[in-house]
C-alpha atoms as a PDB file:
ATOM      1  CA  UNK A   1      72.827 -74.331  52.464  1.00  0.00           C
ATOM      2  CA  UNK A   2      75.375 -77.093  52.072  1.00  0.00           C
ATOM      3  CA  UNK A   3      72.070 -79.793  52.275  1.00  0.00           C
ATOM      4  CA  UNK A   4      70.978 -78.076  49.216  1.00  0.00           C
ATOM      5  CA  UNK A   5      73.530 -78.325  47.432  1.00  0.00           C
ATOM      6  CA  UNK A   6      73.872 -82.675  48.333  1.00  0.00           C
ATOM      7  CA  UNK A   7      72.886 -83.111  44.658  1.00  0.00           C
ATOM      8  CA  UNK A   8      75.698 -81.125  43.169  1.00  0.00           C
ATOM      9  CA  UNK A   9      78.394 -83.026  45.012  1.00  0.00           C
ATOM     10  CA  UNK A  10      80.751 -82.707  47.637  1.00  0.00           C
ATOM     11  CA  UNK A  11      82.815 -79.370  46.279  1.00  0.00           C
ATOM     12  CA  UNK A  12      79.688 -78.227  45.972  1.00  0.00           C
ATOM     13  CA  UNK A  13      77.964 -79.076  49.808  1.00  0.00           C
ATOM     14  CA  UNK A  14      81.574 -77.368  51.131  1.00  0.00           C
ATOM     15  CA  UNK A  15      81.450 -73.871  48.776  1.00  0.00           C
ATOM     16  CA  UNK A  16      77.620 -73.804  49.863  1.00  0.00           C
ATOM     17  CA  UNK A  17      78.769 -74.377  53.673  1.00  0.00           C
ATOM     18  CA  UNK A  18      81.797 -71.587  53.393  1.00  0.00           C
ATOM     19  CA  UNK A  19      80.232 -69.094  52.005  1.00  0.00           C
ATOM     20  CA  UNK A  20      77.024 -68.977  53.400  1.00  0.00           C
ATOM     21  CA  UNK A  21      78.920 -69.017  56.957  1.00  0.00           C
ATOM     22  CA  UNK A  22      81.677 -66.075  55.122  1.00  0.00           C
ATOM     23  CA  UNK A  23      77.842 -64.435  54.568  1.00  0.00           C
ATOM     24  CA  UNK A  24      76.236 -64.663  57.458  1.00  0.00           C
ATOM     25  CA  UNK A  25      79.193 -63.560  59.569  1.00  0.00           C
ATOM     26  CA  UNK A  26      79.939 -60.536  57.573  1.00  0.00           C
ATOM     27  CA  UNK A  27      76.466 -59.405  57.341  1.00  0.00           C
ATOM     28  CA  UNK A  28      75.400 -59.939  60.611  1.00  0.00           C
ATOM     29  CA  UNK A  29      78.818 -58.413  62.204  1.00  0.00           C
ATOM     30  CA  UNK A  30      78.159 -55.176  59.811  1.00  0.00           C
ATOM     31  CA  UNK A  31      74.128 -54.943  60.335  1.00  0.00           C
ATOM     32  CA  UNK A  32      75.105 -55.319  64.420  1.00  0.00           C
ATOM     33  CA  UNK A  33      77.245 -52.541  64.099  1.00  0.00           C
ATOM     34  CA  UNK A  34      74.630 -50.602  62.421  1.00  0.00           C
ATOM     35  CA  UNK A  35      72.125 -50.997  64.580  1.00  0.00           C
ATOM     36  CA  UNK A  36      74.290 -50.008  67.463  1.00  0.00           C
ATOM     37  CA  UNK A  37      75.622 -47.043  65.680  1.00  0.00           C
ATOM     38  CA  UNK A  38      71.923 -45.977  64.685  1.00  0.00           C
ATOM     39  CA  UNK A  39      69.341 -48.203  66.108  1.00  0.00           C
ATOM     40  CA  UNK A  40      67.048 -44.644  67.333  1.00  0.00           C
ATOM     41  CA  UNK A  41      67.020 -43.762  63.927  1.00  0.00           C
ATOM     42  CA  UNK A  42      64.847 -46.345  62.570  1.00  0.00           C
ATOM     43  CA  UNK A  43      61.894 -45.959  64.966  1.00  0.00           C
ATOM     44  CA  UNK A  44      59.616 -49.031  66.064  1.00  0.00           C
ATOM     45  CA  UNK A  45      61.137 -52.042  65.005  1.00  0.00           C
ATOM     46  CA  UNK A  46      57.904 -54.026  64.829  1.00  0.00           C
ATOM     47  CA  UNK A  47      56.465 -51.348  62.206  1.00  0.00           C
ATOM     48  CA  UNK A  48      59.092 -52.331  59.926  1.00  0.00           C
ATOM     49  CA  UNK A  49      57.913 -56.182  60.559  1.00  0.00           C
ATOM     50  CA  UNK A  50      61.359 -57.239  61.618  1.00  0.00           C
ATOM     51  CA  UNK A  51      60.446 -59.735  64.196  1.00  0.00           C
ATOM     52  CA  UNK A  52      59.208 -62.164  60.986  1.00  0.00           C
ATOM     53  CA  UNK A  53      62.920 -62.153  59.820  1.00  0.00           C
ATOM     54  CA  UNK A  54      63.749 -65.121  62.083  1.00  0.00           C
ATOM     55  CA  UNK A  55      60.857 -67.346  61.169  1.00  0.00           C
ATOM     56  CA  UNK A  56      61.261 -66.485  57.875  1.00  0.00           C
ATOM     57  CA  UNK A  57      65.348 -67.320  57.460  1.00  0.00           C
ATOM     58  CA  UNK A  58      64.606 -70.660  59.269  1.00  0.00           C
ATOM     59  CA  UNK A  59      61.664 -71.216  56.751  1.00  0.00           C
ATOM     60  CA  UNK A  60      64.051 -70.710  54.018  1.00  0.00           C
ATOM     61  CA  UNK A  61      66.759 -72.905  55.598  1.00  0.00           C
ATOM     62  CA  UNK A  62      64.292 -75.439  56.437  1.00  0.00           C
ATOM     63  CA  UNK A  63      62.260 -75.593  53.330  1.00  0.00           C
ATOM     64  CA  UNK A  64      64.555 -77.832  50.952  1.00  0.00           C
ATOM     65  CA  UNK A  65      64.999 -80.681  53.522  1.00  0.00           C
ATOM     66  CA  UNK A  66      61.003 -80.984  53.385  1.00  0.00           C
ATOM     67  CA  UNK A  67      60.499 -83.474  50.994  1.00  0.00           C
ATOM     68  CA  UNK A  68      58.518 -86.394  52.278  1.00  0.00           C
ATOM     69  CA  UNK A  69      54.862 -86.409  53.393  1.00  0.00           C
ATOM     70  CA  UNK A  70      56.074 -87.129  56.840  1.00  0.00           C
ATOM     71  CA  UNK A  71      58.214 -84.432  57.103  1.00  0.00           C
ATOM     72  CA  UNK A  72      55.899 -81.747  56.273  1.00  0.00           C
ATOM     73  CA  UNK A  73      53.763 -83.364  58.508  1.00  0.00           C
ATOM     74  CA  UNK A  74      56.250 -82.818  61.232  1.00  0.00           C
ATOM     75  CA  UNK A  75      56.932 -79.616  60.386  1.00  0.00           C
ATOM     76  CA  UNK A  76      53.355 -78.326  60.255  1.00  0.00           C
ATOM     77  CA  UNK A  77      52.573 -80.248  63.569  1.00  0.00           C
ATOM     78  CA  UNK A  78      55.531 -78.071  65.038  1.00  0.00           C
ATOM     79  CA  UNK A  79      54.372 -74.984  64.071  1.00  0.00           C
ATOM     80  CA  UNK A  80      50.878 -75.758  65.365  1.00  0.00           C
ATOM     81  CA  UNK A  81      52.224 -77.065  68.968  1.00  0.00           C
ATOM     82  CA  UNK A  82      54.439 -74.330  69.120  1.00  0.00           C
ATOM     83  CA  UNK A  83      51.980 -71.511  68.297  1.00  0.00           C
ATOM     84  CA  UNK A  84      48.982 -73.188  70.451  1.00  0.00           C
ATOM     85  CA  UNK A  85      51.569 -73.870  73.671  1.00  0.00           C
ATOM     86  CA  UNK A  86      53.060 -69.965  73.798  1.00  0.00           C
ATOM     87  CA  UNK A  87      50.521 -68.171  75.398  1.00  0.00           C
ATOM     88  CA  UNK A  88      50.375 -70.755  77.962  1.00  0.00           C
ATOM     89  CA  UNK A  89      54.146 -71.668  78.534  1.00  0.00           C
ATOM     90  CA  UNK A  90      57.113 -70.018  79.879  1.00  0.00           C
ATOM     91  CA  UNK A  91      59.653 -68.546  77.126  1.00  0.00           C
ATOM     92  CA  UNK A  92      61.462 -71.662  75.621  1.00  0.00           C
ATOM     93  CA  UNK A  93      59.432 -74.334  76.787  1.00  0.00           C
ATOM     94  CA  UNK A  94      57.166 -74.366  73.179  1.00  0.00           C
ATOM     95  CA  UNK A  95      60.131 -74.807  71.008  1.00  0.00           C
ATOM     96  CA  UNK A  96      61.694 -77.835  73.783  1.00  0.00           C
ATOM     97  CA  UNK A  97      57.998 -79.306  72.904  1.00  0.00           C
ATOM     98  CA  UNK A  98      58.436 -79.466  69.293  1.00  0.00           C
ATOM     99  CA  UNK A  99      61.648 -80.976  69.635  1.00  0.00           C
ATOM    100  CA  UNK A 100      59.859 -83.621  71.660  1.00  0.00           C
ATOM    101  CA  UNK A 101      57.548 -84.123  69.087  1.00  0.00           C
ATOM    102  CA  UNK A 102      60.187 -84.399  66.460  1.00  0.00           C
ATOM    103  CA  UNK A 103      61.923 -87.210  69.358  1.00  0.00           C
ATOM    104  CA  UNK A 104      58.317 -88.893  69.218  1.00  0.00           C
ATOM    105  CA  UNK A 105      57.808 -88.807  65.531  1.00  0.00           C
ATOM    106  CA  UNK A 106      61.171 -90.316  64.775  1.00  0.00           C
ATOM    107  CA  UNK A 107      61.094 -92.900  66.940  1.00  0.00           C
ATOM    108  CA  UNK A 108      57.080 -94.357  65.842  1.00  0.00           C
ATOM    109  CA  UNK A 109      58.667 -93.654  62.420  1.00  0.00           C
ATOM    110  CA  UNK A 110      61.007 -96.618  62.852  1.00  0.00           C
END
């Protein structure tokens, strides 16, 4: 969030750093706690269609920084290697892949 804010200045980058991290440590402390305190309440947790959350806050954090041809490139070559290597991997080892790939890209960039 402070990224975003680069255009806005430096007061700016820091308010957008602080209270984003104020955020996400008071929300995710409280919703924690909730879930503890009442998790068997709520049922399934994939009918609700809570395991897009993730992907979807990273999309949103990820989104503004997207703004050449190469980096959506990137991005969309990520998602692609990472999708087409998890079946076939162990846990973690598609996401170490990608960042490979971002290694690779960077460096032929230069």
């Amino acid at each position: 969030m402070a990224l975003a804010q680069e255009e806005l200045g430096e007061g700016a980058m820091q308010a957008g750093f602080w209270f984003t991290g104020f955020g996400v440590f008071l929300f995710w402390n409280s919703f924690t706690l909730l879930g503890a305190l009442g998790a068997q309440a709520m049922g399934d947790p994939a009918a609700w269609g809570l395991d897009a959350a993730v992907p979807a806050l990273f999309l949103g954090i990820v989104w503004p920084k997207l703004k050449t041809s190469t980096d959506r490139l990137l991005a969309g070559g990520a998602v692609a290697m990472a999708l087409l290597l998890t079946p076939v991997l162990p846990s973690g080892l598609p996401i170490i892949s990608t960042a490979l790939l971002a290694i690779i890209i960077g460096v032929v960039k230069k």
